[in-house]
PDB file of N, CA and C in Angstrom:
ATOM      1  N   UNK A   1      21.625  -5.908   4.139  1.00  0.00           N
ATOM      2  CA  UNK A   1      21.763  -4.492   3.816  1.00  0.00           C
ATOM      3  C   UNK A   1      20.609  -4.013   2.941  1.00  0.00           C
ATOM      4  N   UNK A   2      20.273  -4.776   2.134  1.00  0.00           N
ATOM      5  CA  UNK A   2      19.414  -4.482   1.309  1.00  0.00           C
ATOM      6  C   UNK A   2      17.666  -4.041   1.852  1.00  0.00           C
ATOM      7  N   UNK A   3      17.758  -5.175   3.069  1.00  0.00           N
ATOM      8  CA  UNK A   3      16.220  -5.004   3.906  1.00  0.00           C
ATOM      9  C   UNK A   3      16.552  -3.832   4.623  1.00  0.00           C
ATOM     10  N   UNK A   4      17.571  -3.267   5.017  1.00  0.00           N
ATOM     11  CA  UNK A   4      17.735  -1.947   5.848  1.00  0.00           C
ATOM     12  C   UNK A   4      17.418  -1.060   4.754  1.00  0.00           C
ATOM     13  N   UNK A   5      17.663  -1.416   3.655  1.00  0.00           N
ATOM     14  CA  UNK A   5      17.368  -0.119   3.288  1.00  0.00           C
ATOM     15  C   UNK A   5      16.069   0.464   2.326  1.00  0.00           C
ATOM     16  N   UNK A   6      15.741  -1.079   2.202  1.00  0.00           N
ATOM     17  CA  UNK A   6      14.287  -0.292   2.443  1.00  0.00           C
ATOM     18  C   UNK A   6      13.281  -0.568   3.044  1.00  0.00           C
ATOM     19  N   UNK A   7      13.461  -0.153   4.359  1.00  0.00           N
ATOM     20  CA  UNK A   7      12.844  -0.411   5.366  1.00  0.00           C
ATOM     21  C   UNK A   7      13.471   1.193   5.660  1.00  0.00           C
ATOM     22  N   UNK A   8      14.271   1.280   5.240  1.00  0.00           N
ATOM     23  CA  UNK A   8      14.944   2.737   5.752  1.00  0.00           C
ATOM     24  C   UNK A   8      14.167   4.133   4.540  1.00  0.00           C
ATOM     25  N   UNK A   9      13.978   3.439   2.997  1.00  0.00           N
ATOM     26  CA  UNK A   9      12.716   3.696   2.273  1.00  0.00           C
ATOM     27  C   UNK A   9      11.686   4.027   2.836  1.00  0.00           C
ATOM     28  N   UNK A  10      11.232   3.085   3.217  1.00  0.00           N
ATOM     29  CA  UNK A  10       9.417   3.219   4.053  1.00  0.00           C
ATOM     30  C   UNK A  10       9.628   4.242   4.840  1.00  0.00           C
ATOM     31  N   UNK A  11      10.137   4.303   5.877  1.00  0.00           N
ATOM     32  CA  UNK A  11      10.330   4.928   6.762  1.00  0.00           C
ATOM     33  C   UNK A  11      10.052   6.444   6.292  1.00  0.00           C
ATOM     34  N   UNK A  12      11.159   6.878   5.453  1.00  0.00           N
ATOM     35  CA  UNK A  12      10.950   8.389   5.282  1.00  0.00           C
ATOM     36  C   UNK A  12       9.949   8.875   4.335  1.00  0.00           C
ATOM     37  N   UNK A  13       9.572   7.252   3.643  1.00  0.00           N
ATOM     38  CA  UNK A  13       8.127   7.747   2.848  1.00  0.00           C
ATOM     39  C   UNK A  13       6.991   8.064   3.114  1.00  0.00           C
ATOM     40  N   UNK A  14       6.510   7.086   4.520  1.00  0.00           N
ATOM     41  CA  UNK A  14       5.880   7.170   5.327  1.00  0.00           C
ATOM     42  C   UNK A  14       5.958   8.783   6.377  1.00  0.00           C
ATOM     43  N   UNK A  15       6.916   9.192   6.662  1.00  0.00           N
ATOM     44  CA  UNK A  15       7.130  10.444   7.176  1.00  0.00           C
ATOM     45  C   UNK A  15       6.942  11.514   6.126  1.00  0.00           C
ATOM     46  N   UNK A  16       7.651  11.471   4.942  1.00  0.00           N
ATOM     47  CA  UNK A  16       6.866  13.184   4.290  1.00  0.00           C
ATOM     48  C   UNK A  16       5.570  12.744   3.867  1.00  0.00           C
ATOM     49  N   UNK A  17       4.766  11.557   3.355  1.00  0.00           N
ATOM     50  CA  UNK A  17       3.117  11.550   3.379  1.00  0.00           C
ATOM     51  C   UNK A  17       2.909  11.679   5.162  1.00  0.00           C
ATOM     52  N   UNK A  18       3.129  11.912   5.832  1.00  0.00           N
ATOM     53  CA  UNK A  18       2.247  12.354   7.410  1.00  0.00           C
ATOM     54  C   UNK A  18       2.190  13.745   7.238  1.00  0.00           C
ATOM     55  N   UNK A  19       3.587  14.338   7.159  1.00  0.00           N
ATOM     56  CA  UNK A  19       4.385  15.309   7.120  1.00  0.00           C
ATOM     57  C   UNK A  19       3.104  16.152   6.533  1.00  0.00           C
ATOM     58  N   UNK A  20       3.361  15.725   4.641  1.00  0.00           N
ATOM     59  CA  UNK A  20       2.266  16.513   3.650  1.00  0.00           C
ATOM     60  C   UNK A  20       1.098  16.488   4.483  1.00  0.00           C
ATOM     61  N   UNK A  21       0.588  15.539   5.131  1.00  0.00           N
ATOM     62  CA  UNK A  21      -1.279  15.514   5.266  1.00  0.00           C
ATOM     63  C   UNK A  21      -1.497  16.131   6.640  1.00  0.00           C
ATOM     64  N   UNK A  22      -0.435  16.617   7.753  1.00  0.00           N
ATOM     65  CA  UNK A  22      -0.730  17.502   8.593  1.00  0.00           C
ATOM     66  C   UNK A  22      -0.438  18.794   8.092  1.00  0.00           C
ATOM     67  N   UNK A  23       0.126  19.276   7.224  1.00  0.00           N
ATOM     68  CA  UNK A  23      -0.047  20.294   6.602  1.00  0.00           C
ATOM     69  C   UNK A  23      -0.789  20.858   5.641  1.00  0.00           C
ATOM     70  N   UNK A  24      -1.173  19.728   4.875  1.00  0.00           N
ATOM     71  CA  UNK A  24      -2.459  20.284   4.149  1.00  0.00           C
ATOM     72  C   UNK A  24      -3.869  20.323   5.303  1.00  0.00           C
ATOM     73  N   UNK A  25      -3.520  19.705   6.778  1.00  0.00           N
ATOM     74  CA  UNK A  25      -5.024  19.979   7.304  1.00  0.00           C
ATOM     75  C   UNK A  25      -4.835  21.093   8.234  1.00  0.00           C
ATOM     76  N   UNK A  26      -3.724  21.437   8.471  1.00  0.00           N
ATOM     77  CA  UNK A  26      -2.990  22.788   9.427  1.00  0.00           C
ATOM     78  C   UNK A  26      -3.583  24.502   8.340  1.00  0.00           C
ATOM     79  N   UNK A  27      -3.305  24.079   7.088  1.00  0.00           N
ATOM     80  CA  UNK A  27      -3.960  24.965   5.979  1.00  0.00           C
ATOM     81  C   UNK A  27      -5.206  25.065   6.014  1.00  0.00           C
ATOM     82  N   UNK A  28      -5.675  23.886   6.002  1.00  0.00           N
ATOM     83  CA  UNK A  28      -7.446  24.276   5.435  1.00  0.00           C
ATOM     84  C   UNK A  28      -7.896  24.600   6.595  1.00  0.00           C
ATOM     85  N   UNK A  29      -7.286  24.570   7.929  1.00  0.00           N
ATOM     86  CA  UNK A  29      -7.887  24.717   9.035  1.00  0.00           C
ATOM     87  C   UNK A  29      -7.702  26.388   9.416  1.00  0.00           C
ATOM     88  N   UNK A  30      -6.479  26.796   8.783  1.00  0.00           N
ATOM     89  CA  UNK A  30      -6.140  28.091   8.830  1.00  0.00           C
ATOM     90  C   UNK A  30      -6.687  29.097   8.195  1.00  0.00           C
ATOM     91  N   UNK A  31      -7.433  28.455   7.026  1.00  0.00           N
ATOM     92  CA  UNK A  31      -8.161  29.107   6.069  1.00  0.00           C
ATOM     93  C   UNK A  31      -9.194  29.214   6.495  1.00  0.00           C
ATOM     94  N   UNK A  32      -9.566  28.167   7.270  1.00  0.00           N
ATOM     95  CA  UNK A  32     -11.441  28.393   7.678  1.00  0.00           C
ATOM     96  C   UNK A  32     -11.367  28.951   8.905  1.00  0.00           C
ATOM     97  N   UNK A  33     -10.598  29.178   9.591  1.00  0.00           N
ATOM     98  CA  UNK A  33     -10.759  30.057  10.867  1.00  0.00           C
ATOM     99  C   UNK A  33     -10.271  31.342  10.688  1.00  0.00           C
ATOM    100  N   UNK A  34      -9.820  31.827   9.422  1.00  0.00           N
ATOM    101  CA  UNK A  34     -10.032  33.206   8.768  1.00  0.00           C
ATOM    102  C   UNK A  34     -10.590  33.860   7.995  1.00  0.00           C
ATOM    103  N   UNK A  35     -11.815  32.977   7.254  1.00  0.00           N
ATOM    104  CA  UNK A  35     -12.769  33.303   6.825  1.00  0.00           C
ATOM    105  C   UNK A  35     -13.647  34.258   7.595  1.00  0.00           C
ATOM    106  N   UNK A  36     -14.027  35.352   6.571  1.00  0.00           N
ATOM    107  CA  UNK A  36     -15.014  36.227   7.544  1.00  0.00           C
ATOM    108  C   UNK A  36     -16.108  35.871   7.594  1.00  0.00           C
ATOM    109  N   UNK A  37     -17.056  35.684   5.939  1.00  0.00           N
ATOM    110  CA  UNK A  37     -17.938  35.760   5.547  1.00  0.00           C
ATOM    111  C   UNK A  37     -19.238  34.012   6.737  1.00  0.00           C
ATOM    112  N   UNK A  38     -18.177  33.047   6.758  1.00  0.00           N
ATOM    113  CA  UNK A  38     -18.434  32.076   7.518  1.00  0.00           C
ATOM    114  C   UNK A  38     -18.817  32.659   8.980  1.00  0.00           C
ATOM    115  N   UNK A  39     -17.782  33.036   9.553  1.00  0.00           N
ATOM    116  CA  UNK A  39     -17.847  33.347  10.913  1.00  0.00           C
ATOM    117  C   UNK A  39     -17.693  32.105  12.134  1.00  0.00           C
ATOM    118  N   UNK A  40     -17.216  30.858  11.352  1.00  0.00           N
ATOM    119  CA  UNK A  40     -17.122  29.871  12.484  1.00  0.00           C
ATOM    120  C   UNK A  40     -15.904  29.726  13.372  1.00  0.00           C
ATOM    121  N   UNK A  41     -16.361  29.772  14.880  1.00  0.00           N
ATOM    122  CA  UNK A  41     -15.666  29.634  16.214  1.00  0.00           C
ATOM    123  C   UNK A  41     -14.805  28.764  15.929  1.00  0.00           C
ATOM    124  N   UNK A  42     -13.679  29.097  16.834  1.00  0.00           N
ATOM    125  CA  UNK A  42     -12.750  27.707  16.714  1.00  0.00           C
ATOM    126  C   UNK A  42     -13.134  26.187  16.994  1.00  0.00           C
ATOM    127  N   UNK A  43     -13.766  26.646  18.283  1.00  0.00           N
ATOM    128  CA  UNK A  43     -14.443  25.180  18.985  1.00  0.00           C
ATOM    129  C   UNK A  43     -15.067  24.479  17.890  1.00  0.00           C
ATOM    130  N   UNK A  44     -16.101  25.133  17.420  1.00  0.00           N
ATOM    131  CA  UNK A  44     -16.970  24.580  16.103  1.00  0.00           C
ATOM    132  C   UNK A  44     -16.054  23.980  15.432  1.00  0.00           C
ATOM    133  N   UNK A  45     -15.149  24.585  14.825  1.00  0.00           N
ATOM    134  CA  UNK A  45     -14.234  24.147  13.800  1.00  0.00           C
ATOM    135  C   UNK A  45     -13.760  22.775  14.472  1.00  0.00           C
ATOM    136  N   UNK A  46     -13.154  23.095  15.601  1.00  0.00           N
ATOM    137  CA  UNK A  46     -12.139  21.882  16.040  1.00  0.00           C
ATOM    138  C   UNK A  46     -12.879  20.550  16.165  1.00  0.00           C
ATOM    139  N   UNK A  47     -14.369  20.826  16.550  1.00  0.00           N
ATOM    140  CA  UNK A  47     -14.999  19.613  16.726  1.00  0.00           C
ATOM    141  C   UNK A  47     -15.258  18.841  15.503  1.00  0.00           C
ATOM    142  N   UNK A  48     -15.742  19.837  14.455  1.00  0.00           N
ATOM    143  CA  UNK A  48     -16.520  19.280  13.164  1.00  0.00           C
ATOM    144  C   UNK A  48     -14.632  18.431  12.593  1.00  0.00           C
ATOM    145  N   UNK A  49     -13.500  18.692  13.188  1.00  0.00           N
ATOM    146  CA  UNK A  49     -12.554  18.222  12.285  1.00  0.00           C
ATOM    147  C   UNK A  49     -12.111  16.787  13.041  1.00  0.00           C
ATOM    148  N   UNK A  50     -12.566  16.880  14.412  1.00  0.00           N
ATOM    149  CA  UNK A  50     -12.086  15.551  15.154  1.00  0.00           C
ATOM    150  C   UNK A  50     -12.947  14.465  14.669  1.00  0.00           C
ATOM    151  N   UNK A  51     -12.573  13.115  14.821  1.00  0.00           N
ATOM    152  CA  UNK A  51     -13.153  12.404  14.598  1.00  0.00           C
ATOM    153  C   UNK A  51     -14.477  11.336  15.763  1.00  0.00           C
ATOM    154  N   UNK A  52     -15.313  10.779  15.192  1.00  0.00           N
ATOM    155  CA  UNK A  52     -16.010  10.784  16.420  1.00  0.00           C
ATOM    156  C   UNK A  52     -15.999   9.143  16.864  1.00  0.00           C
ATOM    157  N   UNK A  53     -15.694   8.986  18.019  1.00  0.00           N
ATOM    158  CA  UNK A  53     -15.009   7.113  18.275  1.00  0.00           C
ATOM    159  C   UNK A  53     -16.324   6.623  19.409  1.00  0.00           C
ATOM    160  N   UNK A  54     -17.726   7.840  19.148  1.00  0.00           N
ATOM    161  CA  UNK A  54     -18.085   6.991  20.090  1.00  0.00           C
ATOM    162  C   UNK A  54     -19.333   6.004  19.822  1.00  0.00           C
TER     163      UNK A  54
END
């Protein structure tokens, strides 16, 4: 019982840190594609945020 439960711990700890860090990048991403003064395209944006595997 004891390994269920925390394993059942991890679990949801592991889920609100994902949780938090797609939302803090859903924000900054929201912020920079409403910036005026910038003016950068989405595409631009989306690329400079992906990562590059090649």
């Amino acid at each position: 019982m004891k390994v269920f439960a925390l394993l059942v711990f991890y679990a949801v700890g592991l889920f609100v840190v994902g949780y938090l860090v797609l939302g803090t990048e859903s924000m900054l991403m929201a912020e920079l594609a409403n910036q005026v003064e910038i003016e950068i395209s989405e595409n631009v944006l989306l690329d400079m945020l992906e990562p590059n595997w090649r």
